[in-house]
Protein backbone atom coordinates (compact mmCIF):
# COMPACT_ATOMS: atom_id res chain seq x y z
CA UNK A 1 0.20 11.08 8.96
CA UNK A 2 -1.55 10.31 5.69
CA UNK A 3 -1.46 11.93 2.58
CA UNK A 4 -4.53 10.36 0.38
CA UNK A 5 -7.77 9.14 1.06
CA UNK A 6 -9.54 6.03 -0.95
CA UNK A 7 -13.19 6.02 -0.17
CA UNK A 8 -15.10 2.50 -1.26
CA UNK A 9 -18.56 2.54 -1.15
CA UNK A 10 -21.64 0.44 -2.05
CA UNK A 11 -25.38 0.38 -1.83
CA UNK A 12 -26.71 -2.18 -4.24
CA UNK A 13 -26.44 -5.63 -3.12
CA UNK A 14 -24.71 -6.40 -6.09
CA UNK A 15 -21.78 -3.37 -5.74
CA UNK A 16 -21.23 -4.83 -1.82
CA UNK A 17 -20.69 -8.57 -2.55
CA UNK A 18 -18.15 -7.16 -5.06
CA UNK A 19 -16.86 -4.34 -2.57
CA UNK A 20 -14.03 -6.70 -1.11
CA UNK A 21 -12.64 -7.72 -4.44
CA UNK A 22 -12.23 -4.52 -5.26
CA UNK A 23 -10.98 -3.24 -2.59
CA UNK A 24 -8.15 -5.92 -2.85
CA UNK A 25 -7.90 -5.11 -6.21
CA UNK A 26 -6.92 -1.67 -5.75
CA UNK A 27 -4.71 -2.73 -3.15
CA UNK A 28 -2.49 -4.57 -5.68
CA UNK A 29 -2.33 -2.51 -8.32
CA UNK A 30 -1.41 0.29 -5.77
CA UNK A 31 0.86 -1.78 -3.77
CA UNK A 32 3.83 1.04 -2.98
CA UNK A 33 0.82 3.04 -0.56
CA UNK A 34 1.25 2.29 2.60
CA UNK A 35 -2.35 2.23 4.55
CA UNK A 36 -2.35 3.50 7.56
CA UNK A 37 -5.61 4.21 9.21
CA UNK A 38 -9.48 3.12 7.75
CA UNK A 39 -13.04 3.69 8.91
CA UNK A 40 -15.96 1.43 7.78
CA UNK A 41 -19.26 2.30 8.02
CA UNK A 42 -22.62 0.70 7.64
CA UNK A 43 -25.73 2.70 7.06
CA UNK A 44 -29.26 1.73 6.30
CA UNK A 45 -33.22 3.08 5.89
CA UNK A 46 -36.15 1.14 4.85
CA UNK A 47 -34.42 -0.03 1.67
CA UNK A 48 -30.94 0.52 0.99
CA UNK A 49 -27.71 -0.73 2.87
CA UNK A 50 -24.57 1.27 2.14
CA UNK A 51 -21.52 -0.02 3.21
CA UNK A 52 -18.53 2.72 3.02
CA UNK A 53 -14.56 1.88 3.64
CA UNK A 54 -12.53 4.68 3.75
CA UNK A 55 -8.69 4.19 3.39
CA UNK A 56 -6.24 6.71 5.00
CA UNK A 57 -2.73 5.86 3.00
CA UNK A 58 0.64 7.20 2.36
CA UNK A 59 3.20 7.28 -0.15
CA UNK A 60 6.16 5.15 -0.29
CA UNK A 61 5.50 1.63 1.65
CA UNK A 62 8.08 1.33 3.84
CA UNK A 63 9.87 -1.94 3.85
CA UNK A 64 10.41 -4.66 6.12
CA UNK A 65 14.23 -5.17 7.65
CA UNK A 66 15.74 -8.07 5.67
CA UNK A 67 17.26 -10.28 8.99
């Protein structure tokens, strides 16, 4: 069960070497989602690559049990 969706997405070659960075940095600075699912996807023509990453998350990480 998810309830939000975070779709990354990138066609320039520029935007995809920085797609990972920001995708982590999103991840930080919404560290209390929990992600639960994702889907990445590559598409292409004659002159553009498009990556896509599409994050499935809930609310409320759920912690670890302290041993």
């Amino acid at each position: 069960m998810f309830t939000g969706v975070k779709v990354f997405s990138a066609t320039k070659a520029k935007e995809r070497e920085e797609l990972g960075e920001n995708v982590t940095r999103w991840m930080k600075s919404n560290a209390d989602l929990e992600i639960v699912d994702r889907v990445v996807c590559q598409s292409s023509d004659n002159e553009f690559h498009c990556y896509t990453l599409v994050l499935f998350y809930r609310h409320g990480k759920q912690q670890a049990p302290q041993p």
